[in-house]
PDB file of N, CA and C in Angstrom:
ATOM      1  N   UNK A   1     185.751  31.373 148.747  1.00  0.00           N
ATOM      2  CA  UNK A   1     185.521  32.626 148.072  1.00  0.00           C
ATOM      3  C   UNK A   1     186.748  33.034 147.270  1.00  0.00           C
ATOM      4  N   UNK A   2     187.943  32.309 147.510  1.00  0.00           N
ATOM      5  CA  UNK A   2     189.056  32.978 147.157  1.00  0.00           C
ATOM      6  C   UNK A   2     189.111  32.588 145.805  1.00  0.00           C
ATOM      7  N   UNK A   3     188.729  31.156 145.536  1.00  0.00           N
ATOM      8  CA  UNK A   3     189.161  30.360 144.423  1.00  0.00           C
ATOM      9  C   UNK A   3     187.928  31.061 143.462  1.00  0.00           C
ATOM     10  N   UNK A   4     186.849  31.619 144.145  1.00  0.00           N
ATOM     11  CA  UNK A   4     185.677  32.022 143.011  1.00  0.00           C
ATOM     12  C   UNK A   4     186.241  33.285 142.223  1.00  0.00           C
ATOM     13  N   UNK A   5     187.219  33.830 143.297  1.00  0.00           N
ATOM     14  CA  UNK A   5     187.647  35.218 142.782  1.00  0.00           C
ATOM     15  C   UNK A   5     188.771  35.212 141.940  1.00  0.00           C
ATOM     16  N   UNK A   6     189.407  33.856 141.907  1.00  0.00           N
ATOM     17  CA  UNK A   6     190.836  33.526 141.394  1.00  0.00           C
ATOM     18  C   UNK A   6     189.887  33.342 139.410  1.00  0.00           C
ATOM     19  N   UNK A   7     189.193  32.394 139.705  1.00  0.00           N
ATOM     20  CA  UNK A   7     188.466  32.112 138.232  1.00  0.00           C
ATOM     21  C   UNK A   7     187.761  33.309 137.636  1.00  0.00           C
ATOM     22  N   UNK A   8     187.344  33.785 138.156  1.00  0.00           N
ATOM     23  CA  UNK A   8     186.754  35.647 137.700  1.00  0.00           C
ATOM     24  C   UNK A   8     188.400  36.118 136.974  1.00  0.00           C
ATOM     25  N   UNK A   9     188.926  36.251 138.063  1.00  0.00           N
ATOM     26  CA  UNK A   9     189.974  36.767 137.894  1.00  0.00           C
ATOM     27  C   UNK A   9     190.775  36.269 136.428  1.00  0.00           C
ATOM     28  N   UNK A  10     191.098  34.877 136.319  1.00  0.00           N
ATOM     29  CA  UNK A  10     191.720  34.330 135.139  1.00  0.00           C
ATOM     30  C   UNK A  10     190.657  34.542 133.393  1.00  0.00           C
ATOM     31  N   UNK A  11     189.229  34.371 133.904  1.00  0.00           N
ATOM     32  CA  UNK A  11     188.741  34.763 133.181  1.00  0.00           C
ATOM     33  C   UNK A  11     188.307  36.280 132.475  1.00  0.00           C
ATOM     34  N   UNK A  12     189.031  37.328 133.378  1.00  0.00           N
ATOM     35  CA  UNK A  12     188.869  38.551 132.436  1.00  0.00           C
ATOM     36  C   UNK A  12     190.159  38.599 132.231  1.00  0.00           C
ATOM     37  N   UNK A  13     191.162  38.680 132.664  1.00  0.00           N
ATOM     38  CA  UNK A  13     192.269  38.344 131.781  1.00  0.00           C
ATOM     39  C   UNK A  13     192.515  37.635 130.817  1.00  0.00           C
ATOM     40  N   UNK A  14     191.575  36.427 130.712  1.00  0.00           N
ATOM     41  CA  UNK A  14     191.778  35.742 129.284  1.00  0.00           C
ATOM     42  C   UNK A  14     190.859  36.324 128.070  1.00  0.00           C
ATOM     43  N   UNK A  15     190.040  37.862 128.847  1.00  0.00           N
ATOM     44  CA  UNK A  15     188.888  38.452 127.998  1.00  0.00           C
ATOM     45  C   UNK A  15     187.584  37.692 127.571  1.00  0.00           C
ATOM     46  N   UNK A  16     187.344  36.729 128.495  1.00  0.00           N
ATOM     47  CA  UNK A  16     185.977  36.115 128.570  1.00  0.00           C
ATOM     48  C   UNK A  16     184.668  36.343 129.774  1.00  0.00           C
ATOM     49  N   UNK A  17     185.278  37.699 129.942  1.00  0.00           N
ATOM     50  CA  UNK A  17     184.527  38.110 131.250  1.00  0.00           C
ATOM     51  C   UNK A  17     183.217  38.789 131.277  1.00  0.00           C
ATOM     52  N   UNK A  18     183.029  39.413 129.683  1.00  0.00           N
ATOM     53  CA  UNK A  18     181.622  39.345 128.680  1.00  0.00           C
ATOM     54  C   UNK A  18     180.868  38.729 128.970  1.00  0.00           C
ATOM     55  N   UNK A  19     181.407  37.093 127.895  1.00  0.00           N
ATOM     56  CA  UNK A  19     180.902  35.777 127.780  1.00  0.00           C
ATOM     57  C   UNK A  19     180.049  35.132 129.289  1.00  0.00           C
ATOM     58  N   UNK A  20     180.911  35.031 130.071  1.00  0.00           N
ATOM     59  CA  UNK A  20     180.908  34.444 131.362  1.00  0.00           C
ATOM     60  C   UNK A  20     179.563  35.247 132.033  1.00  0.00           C
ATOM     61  N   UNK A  21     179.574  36.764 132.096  1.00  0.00           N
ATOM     62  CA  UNK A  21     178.542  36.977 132.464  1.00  0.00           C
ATOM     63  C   UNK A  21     177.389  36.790 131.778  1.00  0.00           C
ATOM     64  N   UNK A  22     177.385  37.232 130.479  1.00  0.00           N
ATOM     65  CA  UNK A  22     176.231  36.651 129.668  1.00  0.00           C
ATOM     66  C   UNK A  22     175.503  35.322 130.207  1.00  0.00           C
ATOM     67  N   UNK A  23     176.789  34.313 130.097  1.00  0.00           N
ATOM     68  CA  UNK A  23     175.805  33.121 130.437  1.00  0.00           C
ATOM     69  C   UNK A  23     175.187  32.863 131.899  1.00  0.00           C
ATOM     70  N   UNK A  24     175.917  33.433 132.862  1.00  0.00           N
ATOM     71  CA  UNK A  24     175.235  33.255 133.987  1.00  0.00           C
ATOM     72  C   UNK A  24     173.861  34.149 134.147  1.00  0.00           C
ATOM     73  N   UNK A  25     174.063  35.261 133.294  1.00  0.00           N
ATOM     74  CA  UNK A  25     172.727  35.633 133.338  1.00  0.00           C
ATOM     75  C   UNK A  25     171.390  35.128 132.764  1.00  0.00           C
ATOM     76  N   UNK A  26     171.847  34.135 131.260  1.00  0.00           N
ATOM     77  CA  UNK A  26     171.071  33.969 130.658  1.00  0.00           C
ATOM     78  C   UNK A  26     170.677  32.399 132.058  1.00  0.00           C
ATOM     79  N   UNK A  27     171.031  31.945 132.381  1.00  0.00           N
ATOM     80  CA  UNK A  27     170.989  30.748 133.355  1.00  0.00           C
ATOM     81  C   UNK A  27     170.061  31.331 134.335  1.00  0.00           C
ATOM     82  N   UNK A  28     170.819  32.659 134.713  1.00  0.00           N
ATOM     83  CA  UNK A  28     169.557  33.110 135.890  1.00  0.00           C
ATOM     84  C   UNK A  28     168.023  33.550 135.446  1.00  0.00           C
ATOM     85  N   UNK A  29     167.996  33.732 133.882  1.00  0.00           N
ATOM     86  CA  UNK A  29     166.721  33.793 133.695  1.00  0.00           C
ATOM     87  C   UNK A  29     165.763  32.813 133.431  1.00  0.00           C
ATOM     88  N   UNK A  30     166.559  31.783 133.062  1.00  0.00           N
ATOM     89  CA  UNK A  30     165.733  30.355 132.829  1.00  0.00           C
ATOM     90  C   UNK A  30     165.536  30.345 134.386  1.00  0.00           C
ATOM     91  N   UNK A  31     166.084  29.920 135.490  1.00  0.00           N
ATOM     92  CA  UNK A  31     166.031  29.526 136.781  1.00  0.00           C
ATOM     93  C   UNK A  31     164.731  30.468 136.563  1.00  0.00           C
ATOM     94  N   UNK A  32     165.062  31.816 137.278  1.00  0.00           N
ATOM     95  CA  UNK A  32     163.659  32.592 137.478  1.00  0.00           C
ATOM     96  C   UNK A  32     162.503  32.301 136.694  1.00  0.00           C
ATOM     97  N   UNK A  33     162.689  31.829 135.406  1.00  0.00           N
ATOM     98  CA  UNK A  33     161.251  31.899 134.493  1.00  0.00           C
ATOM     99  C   UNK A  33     161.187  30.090 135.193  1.00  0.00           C
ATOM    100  N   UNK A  34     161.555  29.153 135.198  1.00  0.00           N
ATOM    101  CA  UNK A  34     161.192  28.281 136.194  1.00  0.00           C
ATOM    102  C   UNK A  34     160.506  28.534 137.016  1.00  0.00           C
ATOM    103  N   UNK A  35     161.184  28.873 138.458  1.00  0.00           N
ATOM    104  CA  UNK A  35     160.186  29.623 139.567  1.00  0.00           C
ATOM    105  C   UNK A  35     159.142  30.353 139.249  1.00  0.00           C
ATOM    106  N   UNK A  36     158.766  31.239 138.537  1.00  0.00           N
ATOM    107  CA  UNK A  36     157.688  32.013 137.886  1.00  0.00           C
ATOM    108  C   UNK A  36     156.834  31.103 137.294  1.00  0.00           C
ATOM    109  N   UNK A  37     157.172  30.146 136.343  1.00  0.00           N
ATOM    110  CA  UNK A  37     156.047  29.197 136.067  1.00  0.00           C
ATOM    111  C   UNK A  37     155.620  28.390 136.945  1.00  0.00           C
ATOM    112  N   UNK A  38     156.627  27.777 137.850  1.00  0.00           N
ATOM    113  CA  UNK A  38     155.837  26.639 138.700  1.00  0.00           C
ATOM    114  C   UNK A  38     154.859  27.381 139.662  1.00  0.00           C
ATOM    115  N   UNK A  39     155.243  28.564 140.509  1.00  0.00           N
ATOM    116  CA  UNK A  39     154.779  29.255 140.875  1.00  0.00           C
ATOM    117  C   UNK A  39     152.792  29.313 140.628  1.00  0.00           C
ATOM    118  N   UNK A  40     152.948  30.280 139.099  1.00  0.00           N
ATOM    119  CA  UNK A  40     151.299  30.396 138.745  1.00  0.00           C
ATOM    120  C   UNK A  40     151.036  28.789 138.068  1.00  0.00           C
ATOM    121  N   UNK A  41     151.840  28.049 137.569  1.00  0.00           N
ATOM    122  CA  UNK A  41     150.967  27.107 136.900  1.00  0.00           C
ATOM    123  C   UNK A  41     150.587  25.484 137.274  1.00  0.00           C
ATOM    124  N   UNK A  42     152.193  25.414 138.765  1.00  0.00           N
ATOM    125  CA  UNK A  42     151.505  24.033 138.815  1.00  0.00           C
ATOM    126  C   UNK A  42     150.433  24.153 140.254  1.00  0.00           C
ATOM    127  N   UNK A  43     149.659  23.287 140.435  1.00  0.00           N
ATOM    128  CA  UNK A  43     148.988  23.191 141.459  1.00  0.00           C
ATOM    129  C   UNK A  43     149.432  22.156 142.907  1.00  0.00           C
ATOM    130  N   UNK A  44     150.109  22.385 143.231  1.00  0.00           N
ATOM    131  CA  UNK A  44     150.645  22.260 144.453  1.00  0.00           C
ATOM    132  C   UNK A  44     150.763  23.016 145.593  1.00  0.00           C
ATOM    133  N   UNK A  45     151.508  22.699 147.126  1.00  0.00           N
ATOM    134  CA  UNK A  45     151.590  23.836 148.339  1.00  0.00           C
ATOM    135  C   UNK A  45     153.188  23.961 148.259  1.00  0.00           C
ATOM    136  N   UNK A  46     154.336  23.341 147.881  1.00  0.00           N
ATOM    137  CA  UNK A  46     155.064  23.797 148.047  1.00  0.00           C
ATOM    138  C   UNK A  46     155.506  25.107 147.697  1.00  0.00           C
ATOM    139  N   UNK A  47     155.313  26.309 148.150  1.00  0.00           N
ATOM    140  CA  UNK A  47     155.526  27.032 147.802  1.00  0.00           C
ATOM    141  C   UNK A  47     157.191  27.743 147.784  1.00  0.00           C
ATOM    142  N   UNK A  48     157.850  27.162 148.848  1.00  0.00           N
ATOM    143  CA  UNK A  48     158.967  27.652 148.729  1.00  0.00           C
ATOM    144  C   UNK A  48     160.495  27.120 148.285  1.00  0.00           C
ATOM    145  N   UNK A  49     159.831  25.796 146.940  1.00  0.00           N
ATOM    146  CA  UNK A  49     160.340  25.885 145.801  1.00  0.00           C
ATOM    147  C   UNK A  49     160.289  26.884 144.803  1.00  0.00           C
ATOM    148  N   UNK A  50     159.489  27.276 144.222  1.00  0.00           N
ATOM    149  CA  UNK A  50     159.371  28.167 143.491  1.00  0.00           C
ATOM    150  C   UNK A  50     160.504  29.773 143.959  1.00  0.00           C
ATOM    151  N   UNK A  51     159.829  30.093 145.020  1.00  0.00           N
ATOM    152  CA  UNK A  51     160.382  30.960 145.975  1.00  0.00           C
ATOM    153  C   UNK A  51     161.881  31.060 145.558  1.00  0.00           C
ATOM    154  N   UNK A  52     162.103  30.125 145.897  1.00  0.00           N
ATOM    155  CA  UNK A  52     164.139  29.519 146.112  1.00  0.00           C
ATOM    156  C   UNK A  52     164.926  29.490 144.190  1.00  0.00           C
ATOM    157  N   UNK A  53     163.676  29.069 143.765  1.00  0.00           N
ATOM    158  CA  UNK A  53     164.263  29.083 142.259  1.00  0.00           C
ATOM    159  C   UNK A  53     164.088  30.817 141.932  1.00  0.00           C
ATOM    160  N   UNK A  54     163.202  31.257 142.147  1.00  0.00           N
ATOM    161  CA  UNK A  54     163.408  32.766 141.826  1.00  0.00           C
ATOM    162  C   UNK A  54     164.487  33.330 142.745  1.00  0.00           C
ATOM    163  N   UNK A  55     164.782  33.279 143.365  1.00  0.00           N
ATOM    164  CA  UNK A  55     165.910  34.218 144.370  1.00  0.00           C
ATOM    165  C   UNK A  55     167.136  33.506 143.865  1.00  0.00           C
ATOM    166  N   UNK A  56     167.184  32.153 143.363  1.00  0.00           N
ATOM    167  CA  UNK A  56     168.851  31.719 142.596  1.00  0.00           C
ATOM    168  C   UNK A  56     168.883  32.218 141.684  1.00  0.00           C
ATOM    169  N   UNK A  57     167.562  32.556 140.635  1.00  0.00           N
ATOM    170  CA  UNK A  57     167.895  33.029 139.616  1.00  0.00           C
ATOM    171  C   UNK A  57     168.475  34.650 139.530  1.00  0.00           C
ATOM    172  N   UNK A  58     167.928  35.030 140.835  1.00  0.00           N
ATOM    173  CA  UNK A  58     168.298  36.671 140.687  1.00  0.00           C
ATOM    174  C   UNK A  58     169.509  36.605 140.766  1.00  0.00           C
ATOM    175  N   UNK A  59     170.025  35.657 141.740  1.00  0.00           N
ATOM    176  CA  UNK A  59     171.309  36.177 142.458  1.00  0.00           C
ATOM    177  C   UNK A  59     172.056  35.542 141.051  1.00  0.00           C
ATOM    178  N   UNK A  60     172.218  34.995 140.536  1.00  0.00           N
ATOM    179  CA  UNK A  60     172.769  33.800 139.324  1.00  0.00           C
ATOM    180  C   UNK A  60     173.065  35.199 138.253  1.00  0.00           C
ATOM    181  N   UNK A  61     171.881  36.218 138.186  1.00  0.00           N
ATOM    182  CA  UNK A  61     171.781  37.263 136.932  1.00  0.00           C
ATOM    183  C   UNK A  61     172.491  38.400 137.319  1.00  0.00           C
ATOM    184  N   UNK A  62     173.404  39.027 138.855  1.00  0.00           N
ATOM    185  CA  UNK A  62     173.237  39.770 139.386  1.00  0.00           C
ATOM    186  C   UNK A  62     175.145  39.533 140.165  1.00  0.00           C
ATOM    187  N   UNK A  63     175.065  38.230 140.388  1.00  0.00           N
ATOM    188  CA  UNK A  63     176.178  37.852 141.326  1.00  0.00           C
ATOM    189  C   UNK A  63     177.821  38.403 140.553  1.00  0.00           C
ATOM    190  N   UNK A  64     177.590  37.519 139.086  1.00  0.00           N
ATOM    191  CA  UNK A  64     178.692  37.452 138.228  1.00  0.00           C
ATOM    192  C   UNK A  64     179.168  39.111 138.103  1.00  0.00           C
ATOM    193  N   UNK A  65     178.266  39.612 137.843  1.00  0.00           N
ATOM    194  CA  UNK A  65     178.620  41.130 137.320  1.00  0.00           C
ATOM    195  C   UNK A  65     179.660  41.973 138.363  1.00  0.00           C
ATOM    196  N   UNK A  66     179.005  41.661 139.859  1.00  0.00           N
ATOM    197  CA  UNK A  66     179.355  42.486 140.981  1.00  0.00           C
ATOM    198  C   UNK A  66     180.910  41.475 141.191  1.00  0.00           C
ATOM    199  N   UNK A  67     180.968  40.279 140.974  1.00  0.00           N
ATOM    200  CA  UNK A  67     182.620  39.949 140.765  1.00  0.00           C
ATOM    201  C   UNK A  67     183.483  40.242 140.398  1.00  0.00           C
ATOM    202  N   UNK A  68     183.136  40.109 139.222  1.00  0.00           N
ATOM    203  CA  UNK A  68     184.063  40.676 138.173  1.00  0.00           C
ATOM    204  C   UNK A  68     184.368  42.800 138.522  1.00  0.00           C
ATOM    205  N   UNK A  69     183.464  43.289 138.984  1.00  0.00           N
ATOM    206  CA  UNK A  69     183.334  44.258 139.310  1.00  0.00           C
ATOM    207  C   UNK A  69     184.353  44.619 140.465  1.00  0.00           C
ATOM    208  N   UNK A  70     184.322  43.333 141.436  1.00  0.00           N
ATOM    209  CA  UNK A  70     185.294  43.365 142.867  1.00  0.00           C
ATOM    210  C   UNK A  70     186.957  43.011 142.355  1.00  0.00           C
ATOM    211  N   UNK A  71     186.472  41.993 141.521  1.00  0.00           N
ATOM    212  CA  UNK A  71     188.435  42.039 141.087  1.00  0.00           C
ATOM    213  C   UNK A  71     188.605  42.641 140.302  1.00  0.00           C
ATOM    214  N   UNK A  72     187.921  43.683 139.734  1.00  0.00           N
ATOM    215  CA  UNK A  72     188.819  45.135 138.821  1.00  0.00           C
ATOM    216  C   UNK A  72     188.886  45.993 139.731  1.00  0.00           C
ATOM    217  N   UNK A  73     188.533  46.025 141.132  1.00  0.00           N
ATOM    218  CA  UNK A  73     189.053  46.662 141.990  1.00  0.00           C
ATOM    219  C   UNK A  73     189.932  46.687 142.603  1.00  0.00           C
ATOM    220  N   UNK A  74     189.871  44.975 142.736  1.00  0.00           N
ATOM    221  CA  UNK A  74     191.429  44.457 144.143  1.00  0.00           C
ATOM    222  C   UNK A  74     192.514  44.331 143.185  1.00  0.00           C
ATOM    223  N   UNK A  75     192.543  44.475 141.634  1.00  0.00           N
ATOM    224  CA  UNK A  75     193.069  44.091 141.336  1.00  0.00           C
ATOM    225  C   UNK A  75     193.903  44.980 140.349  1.00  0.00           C
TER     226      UNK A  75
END
């Protein structure tokens, strides 16, 4: 956890801490729109693929922000 917070960290100091979230969000929405399609469109039982791709994608759209959020605190 330390080293995740060290790279947050180097990255809003280098002022790419925008960028960085942008893309993890845009990542978490492909993931989720994944899960969401396989979900209604393929015909299979696994269901808790789909499941697992929607909950990475949330956390993927959701995670970055609250980081960067924790080391402008500790920091």
């Amino acid at each position: 956890m330390d080293e995740a917070l060290e790279v947050v960290e180097l990255a809003a100091d280098a002022g790419f801490e925008g960028a960085l979230v942008w893309v993890f969000r845009l990542l978490g929405l492909v993931v989720a729109l994944a899960g969401l399609g396989l979900w209604l469109l393929a015909d299979f039982s696994l269901l808790w693929l789909p499941a697992a791709l929607l909950v990475v994608g949330l956390l993927l759209a959701v995670v970055p922000d609250l980081l960067l959020s924790l080391v402008e605190l500790a920091g």
